[in-house]
PDB file of N, CA and C in Angstrom:
ATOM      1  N   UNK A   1       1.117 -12.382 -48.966  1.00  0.00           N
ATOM      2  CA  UNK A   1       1.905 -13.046 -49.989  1.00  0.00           C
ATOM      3  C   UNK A   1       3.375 -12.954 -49.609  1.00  0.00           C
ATOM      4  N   UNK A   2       3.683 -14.461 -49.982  1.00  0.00           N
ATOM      5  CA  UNK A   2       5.467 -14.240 -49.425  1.00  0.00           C
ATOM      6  C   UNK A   2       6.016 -13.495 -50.510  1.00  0.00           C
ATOM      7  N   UNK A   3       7.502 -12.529 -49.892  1.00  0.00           N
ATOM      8  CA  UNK A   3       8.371 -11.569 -50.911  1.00  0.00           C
ATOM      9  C   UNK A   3       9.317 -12.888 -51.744  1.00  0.00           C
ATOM     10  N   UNK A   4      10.116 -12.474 -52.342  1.00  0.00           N
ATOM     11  CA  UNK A   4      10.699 -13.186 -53.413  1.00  0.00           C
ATOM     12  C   UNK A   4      11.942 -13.477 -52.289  1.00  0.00           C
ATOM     13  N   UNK A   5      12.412 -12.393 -51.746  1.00  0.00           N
ATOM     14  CA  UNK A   5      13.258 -12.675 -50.446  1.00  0.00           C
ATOM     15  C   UNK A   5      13.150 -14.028 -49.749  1.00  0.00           C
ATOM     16  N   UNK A   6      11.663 -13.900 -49.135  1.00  0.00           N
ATOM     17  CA  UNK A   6      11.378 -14.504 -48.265  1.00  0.00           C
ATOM     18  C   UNK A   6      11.375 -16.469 -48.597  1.00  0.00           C
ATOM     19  N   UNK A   7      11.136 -16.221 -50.270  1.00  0.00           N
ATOM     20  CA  UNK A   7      10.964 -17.395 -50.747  1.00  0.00           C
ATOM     21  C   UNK A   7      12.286 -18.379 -50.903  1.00  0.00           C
ATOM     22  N   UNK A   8      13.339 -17.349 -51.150  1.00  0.00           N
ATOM     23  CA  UNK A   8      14.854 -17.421 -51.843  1.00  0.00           C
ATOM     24  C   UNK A   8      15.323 -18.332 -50.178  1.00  0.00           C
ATOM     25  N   UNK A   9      14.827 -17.249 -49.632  1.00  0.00           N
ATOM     26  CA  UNK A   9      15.523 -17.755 -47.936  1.00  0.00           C
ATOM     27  C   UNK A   9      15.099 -19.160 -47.135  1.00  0.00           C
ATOM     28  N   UNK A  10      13.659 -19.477 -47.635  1.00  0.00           N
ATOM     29  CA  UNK A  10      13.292 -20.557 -47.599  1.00  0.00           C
ATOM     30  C   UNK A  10      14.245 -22.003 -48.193  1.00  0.00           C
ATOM     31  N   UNK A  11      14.420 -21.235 -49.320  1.00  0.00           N
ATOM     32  CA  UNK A  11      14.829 -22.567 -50.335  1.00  0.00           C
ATOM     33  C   UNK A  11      16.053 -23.376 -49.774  1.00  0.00           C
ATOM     34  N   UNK A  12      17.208 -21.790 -49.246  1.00  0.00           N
ATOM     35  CA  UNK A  12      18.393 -22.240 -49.194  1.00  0.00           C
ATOM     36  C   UNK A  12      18.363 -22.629 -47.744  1.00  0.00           C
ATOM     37  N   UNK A  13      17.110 -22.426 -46.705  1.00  0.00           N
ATOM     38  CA  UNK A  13      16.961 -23.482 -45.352  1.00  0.00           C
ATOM     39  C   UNK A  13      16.689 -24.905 -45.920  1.00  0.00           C
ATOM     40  N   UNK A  14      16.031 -25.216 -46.881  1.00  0.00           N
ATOM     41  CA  UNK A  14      15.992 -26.575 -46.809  1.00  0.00           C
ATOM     42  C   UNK A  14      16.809 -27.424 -47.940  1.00  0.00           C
ATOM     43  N   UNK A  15      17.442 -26.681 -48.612  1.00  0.00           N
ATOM     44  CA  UNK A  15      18.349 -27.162 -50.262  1.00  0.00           C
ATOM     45  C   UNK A  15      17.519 -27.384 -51.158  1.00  0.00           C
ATOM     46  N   UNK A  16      16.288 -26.724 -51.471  1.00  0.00           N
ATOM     47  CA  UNK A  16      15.569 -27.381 -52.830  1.00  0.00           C
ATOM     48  C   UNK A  16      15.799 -25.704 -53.597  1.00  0.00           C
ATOM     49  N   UNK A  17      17.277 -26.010 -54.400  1.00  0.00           N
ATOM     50  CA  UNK A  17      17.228 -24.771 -55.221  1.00  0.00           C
ATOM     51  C   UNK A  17      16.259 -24.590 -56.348  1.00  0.00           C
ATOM     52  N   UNK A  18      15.927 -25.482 -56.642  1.00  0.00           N
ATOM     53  CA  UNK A  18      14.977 -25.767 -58.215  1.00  0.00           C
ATOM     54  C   UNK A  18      13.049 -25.552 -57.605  1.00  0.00           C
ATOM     55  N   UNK A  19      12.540 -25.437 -58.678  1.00  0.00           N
ATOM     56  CA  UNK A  19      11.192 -25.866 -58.511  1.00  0.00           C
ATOM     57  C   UNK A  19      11.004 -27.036 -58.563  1.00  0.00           C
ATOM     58  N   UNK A  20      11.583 -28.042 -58.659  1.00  0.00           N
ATOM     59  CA  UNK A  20      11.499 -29.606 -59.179  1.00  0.00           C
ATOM     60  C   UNK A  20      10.621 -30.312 -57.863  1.00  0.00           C
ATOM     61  N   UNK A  21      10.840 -30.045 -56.447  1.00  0.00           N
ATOM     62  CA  UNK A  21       9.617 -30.814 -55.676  1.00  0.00           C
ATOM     63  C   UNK A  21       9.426 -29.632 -55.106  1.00  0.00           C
ATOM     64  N   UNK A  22       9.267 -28.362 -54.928  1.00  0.00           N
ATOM     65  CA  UNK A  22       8.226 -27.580 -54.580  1.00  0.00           C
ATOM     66  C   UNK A  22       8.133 -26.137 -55.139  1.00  0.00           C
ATOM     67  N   UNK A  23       7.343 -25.564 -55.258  1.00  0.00           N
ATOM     68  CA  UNK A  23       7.249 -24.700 -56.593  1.00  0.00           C
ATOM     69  C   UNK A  23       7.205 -23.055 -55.913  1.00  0.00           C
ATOM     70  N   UNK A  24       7.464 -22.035 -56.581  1.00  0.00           N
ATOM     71  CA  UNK A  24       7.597 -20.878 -55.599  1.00  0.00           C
ATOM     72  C   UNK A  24       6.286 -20.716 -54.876  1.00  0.00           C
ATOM     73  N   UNK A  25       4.835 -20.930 -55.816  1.00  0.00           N
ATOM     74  CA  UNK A  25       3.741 -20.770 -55.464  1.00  0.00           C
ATOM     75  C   UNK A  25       3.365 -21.557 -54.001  1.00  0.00           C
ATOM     76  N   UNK A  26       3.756 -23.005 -54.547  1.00  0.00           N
ATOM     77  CA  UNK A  26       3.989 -23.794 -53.229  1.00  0.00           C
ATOM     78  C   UNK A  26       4.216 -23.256 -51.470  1.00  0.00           C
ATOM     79  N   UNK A  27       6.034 -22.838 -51.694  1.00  0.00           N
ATOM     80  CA  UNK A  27       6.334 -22.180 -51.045  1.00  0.00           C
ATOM     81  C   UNK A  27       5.976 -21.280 -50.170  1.00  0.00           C
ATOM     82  N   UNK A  28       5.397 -20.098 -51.137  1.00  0.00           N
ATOM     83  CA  UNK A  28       4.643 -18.809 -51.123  1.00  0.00           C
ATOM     84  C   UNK A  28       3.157 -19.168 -49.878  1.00  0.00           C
ATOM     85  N   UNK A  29       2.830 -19.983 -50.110  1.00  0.00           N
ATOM     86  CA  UNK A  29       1.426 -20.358 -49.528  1.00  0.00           C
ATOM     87  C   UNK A  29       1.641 -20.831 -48.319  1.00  0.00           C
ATOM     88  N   UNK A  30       3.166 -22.060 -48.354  1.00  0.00           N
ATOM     89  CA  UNK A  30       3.100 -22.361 -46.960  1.00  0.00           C
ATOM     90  C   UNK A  30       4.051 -21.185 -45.942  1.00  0.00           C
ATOM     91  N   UNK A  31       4.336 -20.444 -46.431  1.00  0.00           N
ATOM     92  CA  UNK A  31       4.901 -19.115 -45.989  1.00  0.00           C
ATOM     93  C   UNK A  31       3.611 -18.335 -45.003  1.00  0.00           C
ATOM     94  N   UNK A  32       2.877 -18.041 -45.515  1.00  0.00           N
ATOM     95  CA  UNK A  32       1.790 -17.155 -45.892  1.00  0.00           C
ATOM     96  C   UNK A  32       1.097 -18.063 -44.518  1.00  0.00           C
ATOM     97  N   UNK A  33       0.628 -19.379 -44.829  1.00  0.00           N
ATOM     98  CA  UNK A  33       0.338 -20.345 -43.744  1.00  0.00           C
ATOM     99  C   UNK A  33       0.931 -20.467 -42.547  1.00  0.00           C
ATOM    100  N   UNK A  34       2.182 -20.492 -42.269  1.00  0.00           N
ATOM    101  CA  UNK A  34       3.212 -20.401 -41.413  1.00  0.00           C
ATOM    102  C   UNK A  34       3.492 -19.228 -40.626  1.00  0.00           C
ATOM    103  N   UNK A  35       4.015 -19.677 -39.064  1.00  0.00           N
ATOM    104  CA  UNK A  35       4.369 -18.391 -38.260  1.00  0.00           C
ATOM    105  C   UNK A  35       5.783 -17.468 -38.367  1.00  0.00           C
ATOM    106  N   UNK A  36       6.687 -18.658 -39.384  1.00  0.00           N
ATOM    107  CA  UNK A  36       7.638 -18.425 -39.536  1.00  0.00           C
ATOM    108  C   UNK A  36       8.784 -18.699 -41.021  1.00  0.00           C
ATOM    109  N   UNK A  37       9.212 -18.342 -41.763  1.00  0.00           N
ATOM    110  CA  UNK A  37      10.007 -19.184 -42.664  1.00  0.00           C
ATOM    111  C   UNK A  37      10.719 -20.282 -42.145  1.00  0.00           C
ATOM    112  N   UNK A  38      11.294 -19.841 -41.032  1.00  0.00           N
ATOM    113  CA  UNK A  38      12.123 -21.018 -40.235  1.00  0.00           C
ATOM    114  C   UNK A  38      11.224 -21.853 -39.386  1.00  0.00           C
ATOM    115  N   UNK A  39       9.810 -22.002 -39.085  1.00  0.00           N
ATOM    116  CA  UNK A  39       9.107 -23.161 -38.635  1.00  0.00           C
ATOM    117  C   UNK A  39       8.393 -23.633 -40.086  1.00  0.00           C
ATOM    118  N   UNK A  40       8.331 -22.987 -41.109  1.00  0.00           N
ATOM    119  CA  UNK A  40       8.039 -23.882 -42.355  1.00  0.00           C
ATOM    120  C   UNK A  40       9.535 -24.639 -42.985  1.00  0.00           C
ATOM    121  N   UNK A  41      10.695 -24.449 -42.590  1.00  0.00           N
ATOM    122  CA  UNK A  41      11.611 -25.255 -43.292  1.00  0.00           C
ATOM    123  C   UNK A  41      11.437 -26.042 -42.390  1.00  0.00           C
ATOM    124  N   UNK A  42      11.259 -26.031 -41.009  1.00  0.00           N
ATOM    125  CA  UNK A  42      11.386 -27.314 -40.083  1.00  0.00           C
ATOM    126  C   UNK A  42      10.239 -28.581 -40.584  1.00  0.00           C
ATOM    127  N   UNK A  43       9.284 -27.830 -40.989  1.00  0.00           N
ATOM    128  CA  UNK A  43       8.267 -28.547 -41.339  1.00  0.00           C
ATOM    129  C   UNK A  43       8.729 -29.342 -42.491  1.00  0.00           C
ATOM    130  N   UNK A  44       9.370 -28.396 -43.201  1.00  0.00           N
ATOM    131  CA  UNK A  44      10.212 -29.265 -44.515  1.00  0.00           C
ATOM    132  C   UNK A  44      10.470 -30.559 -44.597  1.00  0.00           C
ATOM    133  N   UNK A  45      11.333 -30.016 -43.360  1.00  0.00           N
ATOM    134  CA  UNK A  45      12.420 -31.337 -42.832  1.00  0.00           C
ATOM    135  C   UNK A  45      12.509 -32.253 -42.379  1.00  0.00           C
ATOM    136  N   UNK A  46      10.907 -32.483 -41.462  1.00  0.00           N
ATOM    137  CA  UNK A  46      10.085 -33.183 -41.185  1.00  0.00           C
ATOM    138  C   UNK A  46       9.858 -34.230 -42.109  1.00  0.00           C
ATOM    139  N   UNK A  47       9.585 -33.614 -43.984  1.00  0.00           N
ATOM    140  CA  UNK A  47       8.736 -34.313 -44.636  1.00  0.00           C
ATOM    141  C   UNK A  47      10.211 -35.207 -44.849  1.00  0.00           C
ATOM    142  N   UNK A  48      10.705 -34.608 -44.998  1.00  0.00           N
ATOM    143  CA  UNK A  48      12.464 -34.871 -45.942  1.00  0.00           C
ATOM    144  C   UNK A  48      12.461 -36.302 -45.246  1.00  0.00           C
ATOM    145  N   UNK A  49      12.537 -36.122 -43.635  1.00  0.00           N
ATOM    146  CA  UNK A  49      12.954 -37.348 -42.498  1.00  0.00           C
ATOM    147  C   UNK A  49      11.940 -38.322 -42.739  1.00  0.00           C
ATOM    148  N   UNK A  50      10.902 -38.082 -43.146  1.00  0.00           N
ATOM    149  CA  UNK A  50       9.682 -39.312 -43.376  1.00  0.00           C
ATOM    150  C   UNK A  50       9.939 -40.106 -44.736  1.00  0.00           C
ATOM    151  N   UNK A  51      10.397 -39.291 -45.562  1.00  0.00           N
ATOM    152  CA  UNK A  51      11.064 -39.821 -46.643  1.00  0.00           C
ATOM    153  C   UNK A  51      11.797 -40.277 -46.790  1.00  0.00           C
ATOM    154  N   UNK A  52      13.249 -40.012 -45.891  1.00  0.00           N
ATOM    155  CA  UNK A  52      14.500 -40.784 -46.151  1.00  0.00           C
ATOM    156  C   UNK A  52      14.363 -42.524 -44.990  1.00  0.00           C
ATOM    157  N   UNK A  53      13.032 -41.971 -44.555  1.00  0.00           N
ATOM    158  CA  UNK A  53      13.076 -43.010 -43.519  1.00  0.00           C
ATOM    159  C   UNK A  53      13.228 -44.386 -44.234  1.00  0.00           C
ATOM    160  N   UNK A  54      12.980 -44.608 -45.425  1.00  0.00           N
ATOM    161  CA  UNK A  54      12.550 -45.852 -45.817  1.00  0.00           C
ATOM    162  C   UNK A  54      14.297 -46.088 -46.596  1.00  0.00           C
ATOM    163  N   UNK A  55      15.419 -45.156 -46.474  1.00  0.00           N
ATOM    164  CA  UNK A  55      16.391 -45.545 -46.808  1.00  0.00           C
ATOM    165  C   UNK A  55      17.045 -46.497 -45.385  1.00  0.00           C
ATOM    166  N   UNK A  56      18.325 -47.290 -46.059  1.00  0.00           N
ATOM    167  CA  UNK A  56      18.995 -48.250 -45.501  1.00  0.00           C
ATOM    168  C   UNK A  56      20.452 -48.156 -45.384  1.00  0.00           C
ATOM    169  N   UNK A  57      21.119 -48.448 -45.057  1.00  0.00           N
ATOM    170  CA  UNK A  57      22.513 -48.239 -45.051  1.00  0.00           C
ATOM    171  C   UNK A  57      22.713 -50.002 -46.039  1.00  0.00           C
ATOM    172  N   UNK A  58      23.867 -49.929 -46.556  1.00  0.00           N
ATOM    173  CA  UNK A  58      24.312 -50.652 -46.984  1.00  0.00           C
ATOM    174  C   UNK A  58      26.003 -51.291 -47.575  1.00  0.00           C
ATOM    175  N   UNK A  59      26.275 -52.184 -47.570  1.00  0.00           N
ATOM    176  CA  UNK A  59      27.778 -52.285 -47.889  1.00  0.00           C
ATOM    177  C   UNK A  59      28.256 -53.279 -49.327  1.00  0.00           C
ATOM    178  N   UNK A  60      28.546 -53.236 -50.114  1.00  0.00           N
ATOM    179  CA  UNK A  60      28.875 -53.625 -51.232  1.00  0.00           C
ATOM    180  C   UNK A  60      30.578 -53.181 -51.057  1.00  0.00           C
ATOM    181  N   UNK A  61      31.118 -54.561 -50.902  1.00  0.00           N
ATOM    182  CA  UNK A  61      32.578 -54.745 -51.012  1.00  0.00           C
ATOM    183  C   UNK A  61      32.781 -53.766 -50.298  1.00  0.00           C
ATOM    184  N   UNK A  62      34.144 -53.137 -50.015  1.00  0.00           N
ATOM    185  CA  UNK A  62      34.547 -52.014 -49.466  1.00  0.00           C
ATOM    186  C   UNK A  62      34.276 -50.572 -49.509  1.00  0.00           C
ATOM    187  N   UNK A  63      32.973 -51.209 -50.593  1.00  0.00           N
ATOM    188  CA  UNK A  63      32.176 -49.190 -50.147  1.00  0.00           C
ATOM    189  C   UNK A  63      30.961 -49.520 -49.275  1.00  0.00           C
ATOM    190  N   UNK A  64      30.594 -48.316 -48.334  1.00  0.00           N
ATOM    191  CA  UNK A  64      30.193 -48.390 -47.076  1.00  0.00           C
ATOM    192  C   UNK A  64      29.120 -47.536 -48.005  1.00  0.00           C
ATOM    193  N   UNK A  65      27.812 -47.547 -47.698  1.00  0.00           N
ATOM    194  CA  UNK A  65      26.752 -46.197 -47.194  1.00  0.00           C
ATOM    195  C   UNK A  65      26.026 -46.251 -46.367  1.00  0.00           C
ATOM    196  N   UNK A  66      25.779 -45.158 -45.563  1.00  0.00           N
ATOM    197  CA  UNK A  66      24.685 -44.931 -44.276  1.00  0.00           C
ATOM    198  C   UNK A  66      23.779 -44.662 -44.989  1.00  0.00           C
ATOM    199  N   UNK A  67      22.908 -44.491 -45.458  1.00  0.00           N
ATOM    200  CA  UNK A  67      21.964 -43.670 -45.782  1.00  0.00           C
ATOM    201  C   UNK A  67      20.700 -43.089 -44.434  1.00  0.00           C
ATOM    202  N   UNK A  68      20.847 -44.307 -43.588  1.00  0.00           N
ATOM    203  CA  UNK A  68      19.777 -44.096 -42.351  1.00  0.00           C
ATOM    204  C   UNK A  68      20.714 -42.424 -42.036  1.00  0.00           C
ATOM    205  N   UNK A  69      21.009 -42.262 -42.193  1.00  0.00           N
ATOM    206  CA  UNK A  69      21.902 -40.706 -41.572  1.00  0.00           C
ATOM    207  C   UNK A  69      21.200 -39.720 -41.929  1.00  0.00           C
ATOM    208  N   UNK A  70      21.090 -39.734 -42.950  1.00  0.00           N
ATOM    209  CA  UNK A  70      20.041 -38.896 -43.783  1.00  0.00           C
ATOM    210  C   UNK A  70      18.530 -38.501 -42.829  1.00  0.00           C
ATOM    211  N   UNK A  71      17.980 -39.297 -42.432  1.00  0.00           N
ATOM    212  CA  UNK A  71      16.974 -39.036 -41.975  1.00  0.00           C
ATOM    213  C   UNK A  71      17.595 -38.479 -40.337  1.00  0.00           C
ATOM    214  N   UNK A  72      18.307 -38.849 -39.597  1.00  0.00           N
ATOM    215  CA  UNK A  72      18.944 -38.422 -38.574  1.00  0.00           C
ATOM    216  C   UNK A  72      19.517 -36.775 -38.559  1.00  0.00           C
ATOM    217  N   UNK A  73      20.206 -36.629 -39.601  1.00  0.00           N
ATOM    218  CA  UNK A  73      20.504 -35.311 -39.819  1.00  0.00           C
ATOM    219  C   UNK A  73      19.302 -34.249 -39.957  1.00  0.00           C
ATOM    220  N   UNK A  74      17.991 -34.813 -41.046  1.00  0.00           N
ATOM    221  CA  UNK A  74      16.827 -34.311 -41.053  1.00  0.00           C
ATOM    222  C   UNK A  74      16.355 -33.636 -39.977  1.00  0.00           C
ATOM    223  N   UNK A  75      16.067 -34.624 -39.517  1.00  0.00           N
ATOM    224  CA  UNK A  75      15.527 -34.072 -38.026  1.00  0.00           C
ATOM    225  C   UNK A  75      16.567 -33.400 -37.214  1.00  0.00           C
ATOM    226  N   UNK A  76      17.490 -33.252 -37.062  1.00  0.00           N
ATOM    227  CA  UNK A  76      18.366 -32.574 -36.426  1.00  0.00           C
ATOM    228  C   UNK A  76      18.121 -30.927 -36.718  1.00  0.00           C
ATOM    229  N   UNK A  77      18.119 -30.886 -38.258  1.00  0.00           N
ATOM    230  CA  UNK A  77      17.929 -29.851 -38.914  1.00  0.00           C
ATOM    231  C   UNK A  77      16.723 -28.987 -38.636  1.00  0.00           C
ATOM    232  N   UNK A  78      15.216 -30.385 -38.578  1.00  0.00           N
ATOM    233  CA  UNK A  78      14.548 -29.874 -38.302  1.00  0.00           C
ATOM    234  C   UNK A  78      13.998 -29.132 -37.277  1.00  0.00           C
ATOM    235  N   UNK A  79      14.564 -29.442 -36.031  1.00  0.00           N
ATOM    236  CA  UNK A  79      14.795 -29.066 -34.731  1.00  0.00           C
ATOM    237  C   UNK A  79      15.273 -27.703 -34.360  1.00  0.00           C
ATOM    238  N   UNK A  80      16.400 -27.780 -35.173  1.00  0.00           N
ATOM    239  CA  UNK A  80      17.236 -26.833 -34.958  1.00  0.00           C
ATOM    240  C   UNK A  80      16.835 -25.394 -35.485  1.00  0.00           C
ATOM    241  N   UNK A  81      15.815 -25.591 -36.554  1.00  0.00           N
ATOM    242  CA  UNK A  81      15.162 -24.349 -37.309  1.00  0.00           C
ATOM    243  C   UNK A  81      13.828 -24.287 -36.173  1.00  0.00           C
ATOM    244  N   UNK A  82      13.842 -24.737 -35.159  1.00  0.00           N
ATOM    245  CA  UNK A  82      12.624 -24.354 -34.731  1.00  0.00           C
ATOM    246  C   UNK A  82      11.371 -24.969 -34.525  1.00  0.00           C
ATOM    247  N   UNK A  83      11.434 -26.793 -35.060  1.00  0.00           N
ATOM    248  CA  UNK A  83      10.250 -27.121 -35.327  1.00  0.00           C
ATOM    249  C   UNK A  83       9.618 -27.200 -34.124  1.00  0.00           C
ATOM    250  N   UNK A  84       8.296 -26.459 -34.140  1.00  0.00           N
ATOM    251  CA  UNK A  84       7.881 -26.390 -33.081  1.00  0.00           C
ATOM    252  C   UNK A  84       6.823 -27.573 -32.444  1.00  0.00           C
ATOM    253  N   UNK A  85       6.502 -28.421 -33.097  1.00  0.00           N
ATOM    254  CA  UNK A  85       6.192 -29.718 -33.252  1.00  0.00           C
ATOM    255  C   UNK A  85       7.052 -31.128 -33.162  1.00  0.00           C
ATOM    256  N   UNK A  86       8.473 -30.440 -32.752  1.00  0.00           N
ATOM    257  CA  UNK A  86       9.670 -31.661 -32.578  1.00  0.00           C
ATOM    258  C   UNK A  86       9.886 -32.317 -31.659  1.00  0.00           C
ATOM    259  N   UNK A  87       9.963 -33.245 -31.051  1.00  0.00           N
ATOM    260  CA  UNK A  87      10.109 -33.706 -29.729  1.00  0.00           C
ATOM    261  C   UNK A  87      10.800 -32.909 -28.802  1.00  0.00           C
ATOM    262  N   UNK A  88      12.085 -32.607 -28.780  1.00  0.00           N
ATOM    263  CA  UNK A  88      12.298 -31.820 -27.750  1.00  0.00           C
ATOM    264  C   UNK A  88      13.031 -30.764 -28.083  1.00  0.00           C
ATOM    265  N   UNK A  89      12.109 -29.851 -28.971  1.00  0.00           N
ATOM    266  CA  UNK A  89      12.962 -28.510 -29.306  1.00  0.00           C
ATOM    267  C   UNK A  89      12.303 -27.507 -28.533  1.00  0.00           C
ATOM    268  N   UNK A  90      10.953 -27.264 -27.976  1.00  0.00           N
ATOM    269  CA  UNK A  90      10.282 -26.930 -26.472  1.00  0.00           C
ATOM    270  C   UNK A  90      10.918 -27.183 -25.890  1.00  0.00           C
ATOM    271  N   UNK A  91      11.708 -28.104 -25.293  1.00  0.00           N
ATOM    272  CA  UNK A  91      12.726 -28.416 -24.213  1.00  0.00           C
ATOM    273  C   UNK A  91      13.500 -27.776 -23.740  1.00  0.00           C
ATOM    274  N   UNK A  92      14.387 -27.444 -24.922  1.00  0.00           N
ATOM    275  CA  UNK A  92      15.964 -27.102 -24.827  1.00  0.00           C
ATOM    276  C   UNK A  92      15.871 -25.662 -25.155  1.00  0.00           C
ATOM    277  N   UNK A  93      14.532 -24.690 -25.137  1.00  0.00           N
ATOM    278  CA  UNK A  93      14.553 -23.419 -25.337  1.00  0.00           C
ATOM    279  C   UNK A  93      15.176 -22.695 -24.070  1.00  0.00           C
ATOM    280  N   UNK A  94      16.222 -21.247 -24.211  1.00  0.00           N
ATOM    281  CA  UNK A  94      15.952 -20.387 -23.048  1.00  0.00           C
ATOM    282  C   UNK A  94      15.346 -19.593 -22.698  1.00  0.00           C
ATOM    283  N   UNK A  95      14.916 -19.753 -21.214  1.00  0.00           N
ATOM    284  CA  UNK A  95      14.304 -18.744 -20.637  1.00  0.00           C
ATOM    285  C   UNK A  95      14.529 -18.054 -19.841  1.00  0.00           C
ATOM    286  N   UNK A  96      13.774 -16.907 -19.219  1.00  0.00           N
ATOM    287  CA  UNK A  96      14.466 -16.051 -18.050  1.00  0.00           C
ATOM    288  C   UNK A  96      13.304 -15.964 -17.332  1.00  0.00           C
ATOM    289  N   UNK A  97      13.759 -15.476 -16.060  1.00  0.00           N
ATOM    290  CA  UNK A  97      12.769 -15.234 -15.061  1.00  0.00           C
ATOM    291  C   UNK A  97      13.740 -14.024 -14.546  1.00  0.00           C
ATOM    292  N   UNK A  98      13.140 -13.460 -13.535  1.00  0.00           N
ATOM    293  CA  UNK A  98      13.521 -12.373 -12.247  1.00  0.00           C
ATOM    294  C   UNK A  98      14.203 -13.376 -11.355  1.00  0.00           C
ATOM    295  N   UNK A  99      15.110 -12.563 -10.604  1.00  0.00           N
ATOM    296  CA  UNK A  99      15.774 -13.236  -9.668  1.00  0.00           C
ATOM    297  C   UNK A  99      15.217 -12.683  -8.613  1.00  0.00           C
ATOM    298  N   UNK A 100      15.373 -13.586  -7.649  1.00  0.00           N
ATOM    299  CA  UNK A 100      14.543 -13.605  -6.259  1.00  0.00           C
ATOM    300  C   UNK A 100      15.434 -13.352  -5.191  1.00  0.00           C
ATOM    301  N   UNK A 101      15.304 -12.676  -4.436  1.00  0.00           N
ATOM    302  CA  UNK A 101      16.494 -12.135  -3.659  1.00  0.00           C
ATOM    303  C   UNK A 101      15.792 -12.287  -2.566  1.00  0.00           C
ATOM    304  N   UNK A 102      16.456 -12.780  -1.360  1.00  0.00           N
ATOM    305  CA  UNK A 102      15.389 -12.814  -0.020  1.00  0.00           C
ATOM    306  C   UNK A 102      15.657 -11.740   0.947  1.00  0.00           C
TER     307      UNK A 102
END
């Protein structure tokens, strides 16, 4: 079972301070499910980016909105926490080896 910690720390990786779209129990489970808090917010963020996908940018007179950004940032986010399912966040990991001396 996730700690109350663990749940709190979740929330404020992905901004859902409220229970309003996911509930502590929620949380708690995909915690519990998960290898990581930080590969379940990626997962989050994932959903977040599938969602904002269907936003548009738009311009009405001299106010501007991106909204496509939204989903861009998503995934950025999501990446960046680890998703280990992201296109190229395997990629850009470091590694070490021994050095080879002849």
């Amino acid at each position: 079972m996730a700690t109350a910690g663990e749940i709190a720390q979740l929330r404020r990786y992905v901004d859902e301070p409220t229970q309003t779209t996911y509930t502590d129990a929620q949380l708690s489970a995909r915690i519990d499910a998960g290898t990581s808090v930080e590969s379940v917010a990626s997962q989050i963020w994932l959903e977040k980016a599938a969602a904002y996908g269907r936003l548009v940018d738009m311009q009405e007179g001299s106010s501007r909105r991106s909204l496509s950004q939204l989903q861009q940032q998503a995934l950025v986010l999501s990446t960046t926490l680890g998703g280990g399912s992201s296109t190229s966040a395997g990629s850009r990991r470091t590694t070490t080896r021994p050095i080879e001396r002849p």
